[in-house]
PDB file of N, CA and C in Angstrom:
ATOM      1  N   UNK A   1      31.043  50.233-115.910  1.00  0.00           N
ATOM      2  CA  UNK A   1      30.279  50.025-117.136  1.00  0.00           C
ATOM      3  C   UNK A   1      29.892  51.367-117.766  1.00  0.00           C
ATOM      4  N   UNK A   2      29.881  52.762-117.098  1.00  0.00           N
ATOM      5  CA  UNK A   2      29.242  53.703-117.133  1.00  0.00           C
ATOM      6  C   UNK A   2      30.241  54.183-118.342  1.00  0.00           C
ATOM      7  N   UNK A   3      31.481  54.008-117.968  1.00  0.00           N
ATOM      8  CA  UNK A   3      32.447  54.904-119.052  1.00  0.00           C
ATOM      9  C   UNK A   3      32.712  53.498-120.303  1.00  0.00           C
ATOM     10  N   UNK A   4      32.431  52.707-120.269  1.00  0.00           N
ATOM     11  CA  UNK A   4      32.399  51.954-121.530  1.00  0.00           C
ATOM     12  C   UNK A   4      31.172  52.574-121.988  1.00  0.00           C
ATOM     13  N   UNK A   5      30.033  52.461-121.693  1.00  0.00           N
ATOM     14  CA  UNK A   5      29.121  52.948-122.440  1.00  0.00           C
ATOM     15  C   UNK A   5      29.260  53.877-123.042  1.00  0.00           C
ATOM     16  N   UNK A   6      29.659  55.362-122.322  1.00  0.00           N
ATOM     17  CA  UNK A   6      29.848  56.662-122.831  1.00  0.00           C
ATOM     18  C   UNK A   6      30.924  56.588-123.799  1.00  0.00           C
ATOM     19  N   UNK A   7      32.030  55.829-123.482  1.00  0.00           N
ATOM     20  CA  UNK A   7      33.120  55.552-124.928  1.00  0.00           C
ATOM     21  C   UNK A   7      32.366  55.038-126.046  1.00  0.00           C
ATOM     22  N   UNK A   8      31.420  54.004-125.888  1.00  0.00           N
ATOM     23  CA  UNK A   8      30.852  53.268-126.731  1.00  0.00           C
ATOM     24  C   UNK A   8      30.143  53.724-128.225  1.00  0.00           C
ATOM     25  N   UNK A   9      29.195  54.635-127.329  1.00  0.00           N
ATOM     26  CA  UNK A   9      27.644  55.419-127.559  1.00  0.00           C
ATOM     27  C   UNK A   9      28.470  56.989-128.427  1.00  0.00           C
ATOM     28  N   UNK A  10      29.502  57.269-128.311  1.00  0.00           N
ATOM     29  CA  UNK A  10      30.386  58.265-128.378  1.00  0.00           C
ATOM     30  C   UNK A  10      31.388  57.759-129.879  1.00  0.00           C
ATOM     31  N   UNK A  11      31.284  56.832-130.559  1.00  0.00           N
ATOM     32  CA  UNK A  11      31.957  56.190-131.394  1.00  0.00           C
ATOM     33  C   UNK A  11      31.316  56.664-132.312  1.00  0.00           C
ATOM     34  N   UNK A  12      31.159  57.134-133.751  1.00  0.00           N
ATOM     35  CA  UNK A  12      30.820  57.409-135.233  1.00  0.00           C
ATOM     36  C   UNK A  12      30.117  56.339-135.606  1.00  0.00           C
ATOM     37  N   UNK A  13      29.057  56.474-136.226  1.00  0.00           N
ATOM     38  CA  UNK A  13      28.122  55.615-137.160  1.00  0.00           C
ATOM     39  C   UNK A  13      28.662  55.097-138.373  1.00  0.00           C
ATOM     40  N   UNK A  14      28.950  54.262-138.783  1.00  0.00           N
ATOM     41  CA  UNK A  14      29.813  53.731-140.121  1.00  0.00           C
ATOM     42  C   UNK A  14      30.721  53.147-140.039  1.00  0.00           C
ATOM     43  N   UNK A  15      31.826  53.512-141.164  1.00  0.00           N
ATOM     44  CA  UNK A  15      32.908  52.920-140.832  1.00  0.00           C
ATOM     45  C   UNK A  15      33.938  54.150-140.612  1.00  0.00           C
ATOM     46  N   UNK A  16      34.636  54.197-139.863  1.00  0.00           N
ATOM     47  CA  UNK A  16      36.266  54.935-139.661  1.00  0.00           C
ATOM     48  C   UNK A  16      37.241  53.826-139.233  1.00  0.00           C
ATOM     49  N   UNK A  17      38.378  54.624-138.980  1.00  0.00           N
ATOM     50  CA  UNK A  17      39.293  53.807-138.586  1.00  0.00           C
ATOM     51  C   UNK A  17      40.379  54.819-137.566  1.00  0.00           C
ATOM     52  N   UNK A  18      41.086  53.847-136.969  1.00  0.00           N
ATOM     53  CA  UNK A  18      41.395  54.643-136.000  1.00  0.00           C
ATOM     54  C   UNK A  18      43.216  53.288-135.320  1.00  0.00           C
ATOM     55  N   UNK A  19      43.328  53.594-134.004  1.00  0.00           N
ATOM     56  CA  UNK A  19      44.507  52.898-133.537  1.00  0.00           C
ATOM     57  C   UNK A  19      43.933  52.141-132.266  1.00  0.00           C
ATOM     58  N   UNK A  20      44.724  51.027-132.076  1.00  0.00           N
ATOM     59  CA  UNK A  20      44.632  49.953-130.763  1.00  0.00           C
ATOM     60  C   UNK A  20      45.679  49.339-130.383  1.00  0.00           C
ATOM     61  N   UNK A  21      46.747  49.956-129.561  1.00  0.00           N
ATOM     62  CA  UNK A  21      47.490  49.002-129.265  1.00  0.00           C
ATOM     63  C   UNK A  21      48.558  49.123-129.993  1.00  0.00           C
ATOM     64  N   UNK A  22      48.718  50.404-130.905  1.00  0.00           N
ATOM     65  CA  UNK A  22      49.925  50.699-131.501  1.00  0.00           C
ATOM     66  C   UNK A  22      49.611  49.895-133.045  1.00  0.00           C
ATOM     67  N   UNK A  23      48.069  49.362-132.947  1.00  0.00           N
ATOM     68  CA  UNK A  23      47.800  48.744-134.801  1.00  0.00           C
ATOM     69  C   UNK A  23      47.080  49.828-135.372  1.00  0.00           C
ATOM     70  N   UNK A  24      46.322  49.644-136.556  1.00  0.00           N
ATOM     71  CA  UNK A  24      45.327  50.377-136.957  1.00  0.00           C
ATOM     72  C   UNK A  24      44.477  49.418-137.316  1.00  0.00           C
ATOM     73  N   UNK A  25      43.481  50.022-137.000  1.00  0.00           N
ATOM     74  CA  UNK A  25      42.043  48.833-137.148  1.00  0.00           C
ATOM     75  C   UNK A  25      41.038  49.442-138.122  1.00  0.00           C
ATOM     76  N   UNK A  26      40.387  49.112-138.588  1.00  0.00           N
ATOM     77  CA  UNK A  26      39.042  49.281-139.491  1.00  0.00           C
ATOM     78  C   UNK A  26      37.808  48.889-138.471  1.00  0.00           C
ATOM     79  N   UNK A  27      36.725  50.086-138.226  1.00  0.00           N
ATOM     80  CA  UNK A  27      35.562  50.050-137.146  1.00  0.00           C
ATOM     81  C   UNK A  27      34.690  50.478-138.061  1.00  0.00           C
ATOM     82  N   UNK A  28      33.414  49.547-137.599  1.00  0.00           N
ATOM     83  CA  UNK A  28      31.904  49.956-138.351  1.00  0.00           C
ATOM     84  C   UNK A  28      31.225  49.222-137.219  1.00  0.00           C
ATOM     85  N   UNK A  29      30.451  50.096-136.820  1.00  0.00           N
ATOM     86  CA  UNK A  29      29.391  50.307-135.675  1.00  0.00           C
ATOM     87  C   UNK A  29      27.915  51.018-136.506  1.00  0.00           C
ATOM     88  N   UNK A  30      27.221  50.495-136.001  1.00  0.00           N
ATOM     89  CA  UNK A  30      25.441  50.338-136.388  1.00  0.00           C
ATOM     90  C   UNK A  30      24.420  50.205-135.677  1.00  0.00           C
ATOM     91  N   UNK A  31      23.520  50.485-135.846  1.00  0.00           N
ATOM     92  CA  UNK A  31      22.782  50.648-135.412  1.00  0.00           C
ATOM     93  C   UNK A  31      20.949  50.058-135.828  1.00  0.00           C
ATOM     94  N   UNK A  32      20.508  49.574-134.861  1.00  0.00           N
ATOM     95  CA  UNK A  32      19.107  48.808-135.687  1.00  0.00           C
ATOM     96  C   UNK A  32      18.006  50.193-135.414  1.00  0.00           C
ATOM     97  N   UNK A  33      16.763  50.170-136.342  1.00  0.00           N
ATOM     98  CA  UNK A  33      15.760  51.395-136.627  1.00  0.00           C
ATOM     99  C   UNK A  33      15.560  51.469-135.160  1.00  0.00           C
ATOM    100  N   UNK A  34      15.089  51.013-134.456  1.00  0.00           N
ATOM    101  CA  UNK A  34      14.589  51.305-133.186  1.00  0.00           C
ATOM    102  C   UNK A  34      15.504  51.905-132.580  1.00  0.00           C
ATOM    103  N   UNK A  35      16.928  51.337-132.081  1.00  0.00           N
ATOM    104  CA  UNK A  35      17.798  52.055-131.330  1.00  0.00           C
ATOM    105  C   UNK A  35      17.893  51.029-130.124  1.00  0.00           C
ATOM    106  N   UNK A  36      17.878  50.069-130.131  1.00  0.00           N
ATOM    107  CA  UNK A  36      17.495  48.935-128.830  1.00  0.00           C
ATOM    108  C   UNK A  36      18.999  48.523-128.932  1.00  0.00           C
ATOM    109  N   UNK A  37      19.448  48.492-130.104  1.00  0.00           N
ATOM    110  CA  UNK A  37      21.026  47.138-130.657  1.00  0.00           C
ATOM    111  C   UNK A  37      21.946  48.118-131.121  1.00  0.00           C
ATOM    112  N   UNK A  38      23.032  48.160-130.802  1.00  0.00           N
ATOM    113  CA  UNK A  38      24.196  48.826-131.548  1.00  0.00           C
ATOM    114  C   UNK A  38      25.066  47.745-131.595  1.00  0.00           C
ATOM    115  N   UNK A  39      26.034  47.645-132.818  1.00  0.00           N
ATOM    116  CA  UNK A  39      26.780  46.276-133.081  1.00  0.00           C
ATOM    117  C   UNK A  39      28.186  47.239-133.545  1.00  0.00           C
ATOM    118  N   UNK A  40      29.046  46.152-133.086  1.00  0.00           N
ATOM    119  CA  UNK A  40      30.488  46.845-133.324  1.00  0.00           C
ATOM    120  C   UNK A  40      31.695  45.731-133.833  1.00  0.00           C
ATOM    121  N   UNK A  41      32.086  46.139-135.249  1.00  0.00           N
ATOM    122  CA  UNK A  41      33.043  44.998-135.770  1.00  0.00           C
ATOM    123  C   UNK A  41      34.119  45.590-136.242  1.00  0.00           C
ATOM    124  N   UNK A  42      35.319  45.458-135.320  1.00  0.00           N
ATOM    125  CA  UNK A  42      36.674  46.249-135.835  1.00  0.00           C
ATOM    126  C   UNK A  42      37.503  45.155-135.847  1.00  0.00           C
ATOM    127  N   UNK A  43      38.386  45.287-137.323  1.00  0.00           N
ATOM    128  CA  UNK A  43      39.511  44.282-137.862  1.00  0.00           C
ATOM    129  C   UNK A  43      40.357  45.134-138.184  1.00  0.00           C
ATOM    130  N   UNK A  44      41.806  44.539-137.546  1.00  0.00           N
ATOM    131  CA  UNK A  44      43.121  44.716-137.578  1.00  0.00           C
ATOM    132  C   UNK A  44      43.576  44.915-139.157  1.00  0.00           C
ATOM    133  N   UNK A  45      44.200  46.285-140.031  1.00  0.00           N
ATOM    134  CA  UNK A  45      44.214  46.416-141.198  1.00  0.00           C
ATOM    135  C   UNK A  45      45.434  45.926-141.170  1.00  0.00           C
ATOM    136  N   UNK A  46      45.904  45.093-142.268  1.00  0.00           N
ATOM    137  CA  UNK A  46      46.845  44.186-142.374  1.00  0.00           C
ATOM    138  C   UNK A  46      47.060  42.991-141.651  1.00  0.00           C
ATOM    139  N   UNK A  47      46.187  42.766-140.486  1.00  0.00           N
ATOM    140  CA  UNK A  47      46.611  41.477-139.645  1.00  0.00           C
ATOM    141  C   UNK A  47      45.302  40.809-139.445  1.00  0.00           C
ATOM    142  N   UNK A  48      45.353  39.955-138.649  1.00  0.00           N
ATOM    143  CA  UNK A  48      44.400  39.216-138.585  1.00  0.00           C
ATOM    144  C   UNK A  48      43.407  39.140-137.402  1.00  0.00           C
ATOM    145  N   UNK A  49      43.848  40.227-136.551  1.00  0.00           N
ATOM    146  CA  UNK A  49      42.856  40.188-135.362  1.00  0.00           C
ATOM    147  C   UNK A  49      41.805  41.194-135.584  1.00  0.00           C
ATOM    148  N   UNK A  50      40.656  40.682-134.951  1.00  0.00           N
ATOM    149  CA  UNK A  50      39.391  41.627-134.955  1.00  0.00           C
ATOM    150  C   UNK A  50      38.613  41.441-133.437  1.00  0.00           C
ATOM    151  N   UNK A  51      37.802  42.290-133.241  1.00  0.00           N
ATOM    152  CA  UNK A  51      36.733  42.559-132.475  1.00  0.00           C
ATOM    153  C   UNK A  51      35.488  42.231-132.652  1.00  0.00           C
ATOM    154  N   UNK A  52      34.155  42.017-131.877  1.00  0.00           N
ATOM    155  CA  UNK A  52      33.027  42.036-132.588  1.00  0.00           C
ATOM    156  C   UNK A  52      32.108  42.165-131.208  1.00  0.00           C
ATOM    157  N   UNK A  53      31.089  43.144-131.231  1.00  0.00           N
ATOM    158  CA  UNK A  53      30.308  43.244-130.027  1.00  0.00           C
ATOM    159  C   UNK A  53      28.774  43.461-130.697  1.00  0.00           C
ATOM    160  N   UNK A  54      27.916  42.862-129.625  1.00  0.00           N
ATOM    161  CA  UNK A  54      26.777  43.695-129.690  1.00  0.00           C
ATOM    162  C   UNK A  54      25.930  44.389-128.113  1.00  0.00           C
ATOM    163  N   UNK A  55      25.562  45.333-128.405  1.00  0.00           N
ATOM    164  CA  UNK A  55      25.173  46.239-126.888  1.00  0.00           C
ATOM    165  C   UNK A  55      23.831  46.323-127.289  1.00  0.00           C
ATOM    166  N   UNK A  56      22.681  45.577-126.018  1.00  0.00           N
ATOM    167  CA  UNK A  56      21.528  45.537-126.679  1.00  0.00           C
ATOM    168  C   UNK A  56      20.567  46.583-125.249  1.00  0.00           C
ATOM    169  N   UNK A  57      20.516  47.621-125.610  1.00  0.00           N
ATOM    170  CA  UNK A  57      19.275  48.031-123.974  1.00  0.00           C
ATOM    171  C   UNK A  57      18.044  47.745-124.396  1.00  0.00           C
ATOM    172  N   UNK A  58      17.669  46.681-122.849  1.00  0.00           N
ATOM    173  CA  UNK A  58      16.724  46.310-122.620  1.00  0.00           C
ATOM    174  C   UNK A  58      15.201  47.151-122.552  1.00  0.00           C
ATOM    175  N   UNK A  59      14.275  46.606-122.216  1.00  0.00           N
ATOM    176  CA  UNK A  59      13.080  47.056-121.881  1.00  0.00           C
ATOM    177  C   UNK A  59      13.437  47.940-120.561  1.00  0.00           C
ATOM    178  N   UNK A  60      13.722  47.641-120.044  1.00  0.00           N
ATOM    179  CA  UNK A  60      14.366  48.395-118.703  1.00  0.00           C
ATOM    180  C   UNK A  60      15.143  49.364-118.552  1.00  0.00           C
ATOM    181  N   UNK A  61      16.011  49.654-119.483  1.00  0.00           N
ATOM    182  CA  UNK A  61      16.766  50.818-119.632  1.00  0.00           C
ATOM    183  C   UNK A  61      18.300  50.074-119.787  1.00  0.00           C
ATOM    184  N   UNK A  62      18.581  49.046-118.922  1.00  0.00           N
ATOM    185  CA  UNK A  62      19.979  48.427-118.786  1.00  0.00           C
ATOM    186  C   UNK A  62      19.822  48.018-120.088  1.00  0.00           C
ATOM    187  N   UNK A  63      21.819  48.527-120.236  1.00  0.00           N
ATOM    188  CA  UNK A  63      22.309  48.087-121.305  1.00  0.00           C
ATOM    189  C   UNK A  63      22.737  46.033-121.220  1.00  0.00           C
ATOM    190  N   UNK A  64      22.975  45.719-122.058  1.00  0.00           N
ATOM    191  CA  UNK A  64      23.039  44.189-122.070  1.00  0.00           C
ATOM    192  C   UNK A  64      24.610  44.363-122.839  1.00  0.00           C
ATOM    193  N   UNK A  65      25.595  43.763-122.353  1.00  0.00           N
ATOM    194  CA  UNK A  65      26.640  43.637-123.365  1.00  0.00           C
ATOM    195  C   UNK A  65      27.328  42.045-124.204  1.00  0.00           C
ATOM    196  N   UNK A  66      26.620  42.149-125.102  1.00  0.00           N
ATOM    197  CA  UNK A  66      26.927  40.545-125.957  1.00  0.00           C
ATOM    198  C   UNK A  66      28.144  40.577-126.639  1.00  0.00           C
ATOM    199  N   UNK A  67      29.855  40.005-126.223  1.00  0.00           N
ATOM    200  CA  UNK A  67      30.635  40.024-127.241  1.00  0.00           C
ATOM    201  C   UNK A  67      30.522  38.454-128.331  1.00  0.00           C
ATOM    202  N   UNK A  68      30.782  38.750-129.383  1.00  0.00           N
ATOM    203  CA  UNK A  68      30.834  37.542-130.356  1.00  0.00           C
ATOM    204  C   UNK A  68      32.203  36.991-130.572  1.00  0.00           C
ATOM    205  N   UNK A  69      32.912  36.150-130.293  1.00  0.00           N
ATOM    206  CA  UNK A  69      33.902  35.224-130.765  1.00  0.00           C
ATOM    207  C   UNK A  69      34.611  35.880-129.789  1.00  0.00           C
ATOM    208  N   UNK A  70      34.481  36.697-128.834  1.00  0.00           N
ATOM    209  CA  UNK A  70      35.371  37.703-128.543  1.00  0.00           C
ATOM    210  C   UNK A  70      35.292  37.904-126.945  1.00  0.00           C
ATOM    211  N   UNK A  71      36.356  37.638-125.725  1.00  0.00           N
ATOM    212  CA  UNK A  71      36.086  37.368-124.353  1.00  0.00           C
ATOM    213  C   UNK A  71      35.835  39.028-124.421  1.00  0.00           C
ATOM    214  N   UNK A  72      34.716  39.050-123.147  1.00  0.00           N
ATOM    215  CA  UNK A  72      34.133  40.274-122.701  1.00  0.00           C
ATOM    216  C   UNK A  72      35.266  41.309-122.078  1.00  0.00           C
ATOM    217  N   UNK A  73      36.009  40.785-121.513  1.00  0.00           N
ATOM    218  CA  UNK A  73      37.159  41.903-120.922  1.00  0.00           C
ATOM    219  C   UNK A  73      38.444  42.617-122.414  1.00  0.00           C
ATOM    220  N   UNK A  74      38.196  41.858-123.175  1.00  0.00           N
ATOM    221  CA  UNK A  74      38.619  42.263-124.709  1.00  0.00           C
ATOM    222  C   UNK A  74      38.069  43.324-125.327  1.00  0.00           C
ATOM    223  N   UNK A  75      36.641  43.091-125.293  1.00  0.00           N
ATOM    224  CA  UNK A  75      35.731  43.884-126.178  1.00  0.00           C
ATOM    225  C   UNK A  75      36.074  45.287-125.789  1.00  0.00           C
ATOM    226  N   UNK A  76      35.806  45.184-123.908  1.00  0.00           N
ATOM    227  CA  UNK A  76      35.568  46.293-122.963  1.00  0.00           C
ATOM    228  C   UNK A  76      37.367  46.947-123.483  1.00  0.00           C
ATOM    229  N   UNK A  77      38.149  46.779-123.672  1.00  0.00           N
ATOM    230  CA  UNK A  77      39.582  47.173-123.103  1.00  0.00           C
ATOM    231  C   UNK A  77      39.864  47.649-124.938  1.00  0.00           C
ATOM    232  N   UNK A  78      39.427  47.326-126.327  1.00  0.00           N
ATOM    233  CA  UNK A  78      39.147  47.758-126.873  1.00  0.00           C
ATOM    234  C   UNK A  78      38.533  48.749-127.084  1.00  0.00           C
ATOM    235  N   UNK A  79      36.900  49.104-126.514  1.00  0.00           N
ATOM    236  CA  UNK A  79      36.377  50.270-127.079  1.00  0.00           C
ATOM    237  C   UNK A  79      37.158  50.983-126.046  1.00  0.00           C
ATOM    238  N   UNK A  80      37.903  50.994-124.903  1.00  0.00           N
ATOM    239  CA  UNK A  80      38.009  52.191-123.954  1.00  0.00           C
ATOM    240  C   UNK A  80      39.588  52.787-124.161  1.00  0.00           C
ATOM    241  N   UNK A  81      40.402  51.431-125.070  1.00  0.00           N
ATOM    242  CA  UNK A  81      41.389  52.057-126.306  1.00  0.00           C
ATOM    243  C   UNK A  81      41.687  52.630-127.503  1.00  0.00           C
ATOM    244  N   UNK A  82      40.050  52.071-128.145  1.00  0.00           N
ATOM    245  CA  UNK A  82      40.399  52.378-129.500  1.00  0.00           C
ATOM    246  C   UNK A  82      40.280  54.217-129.630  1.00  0.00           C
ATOM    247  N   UNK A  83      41.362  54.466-130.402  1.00  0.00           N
ATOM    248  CA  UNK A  83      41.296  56.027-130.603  1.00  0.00           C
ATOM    249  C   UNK A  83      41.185  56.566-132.166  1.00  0.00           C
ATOM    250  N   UNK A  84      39.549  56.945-132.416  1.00  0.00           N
ATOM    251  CA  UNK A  84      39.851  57.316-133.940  1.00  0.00           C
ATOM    252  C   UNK A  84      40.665  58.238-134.224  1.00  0.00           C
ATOM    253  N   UNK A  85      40.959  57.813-135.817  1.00  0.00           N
ATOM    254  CA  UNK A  85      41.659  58.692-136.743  1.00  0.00           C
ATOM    255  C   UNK A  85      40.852  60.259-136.946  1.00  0.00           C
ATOM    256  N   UNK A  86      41.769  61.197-136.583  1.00  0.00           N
ATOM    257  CA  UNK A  86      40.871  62.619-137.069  1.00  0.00           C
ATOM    258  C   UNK A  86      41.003  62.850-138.611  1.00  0.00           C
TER     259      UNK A  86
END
C-alpha cells in the first residue's frame, strides 16, 4: 500500500494527462480544504474507459482507499502505471 500511496500523493493537482497501457488518458486529481480526501478521475482520450478513486486519511493517520464504479485492484494497477506526460 506504501508505494501506491507514494505514486498516488506524487501525482499533480489538476488536470494532466499522461499514458496507461499503451492509451492516453485525461487525469484530474483534487483535493478537499482540509486535506483528509484526495479524489482521482482519469478517462481514456478517445475511448471509453475511465478510472475513478477516492483516498480518504482517517482520524488515525490510515489512509482509507474508496474506488467508485471501479474494482480496487484496477484503481491500484492504474495509479502505479499511469505515467504523466512531461
Amino acid at each position: 500500500m506504501q508505494a501506491f500511496l507514494d505514486r498516488f500523493l506524487a501525482l499533480p493537482a489538476g488536470y494532466s494527462e499522461g499514458q496507461y497501457g499503451g492509451r492516453r488518458y485525461g487525469v484530474s486529481v483534487s483535493s478537499s480544504a482540509d486535506g483528509r480526501r484526495r479524489k482521482l478521475y482519469a478517462e481514456e482520450l478517445g475511448g471509453k474507459d475511465h478510472v475513478s478513486l477516492n483516498l480518504y486519511f482517517l482520524a488515525s493517520g490510515k489512509p482509507l482507499l474508496k474506488p467508485c464504479e471501479t474494482p480496487q485492484a484496477r484503481v491500484i494497477d492504474f495509479v502505479m502505471g499511469f505515467k504523466p506526460a512531461p
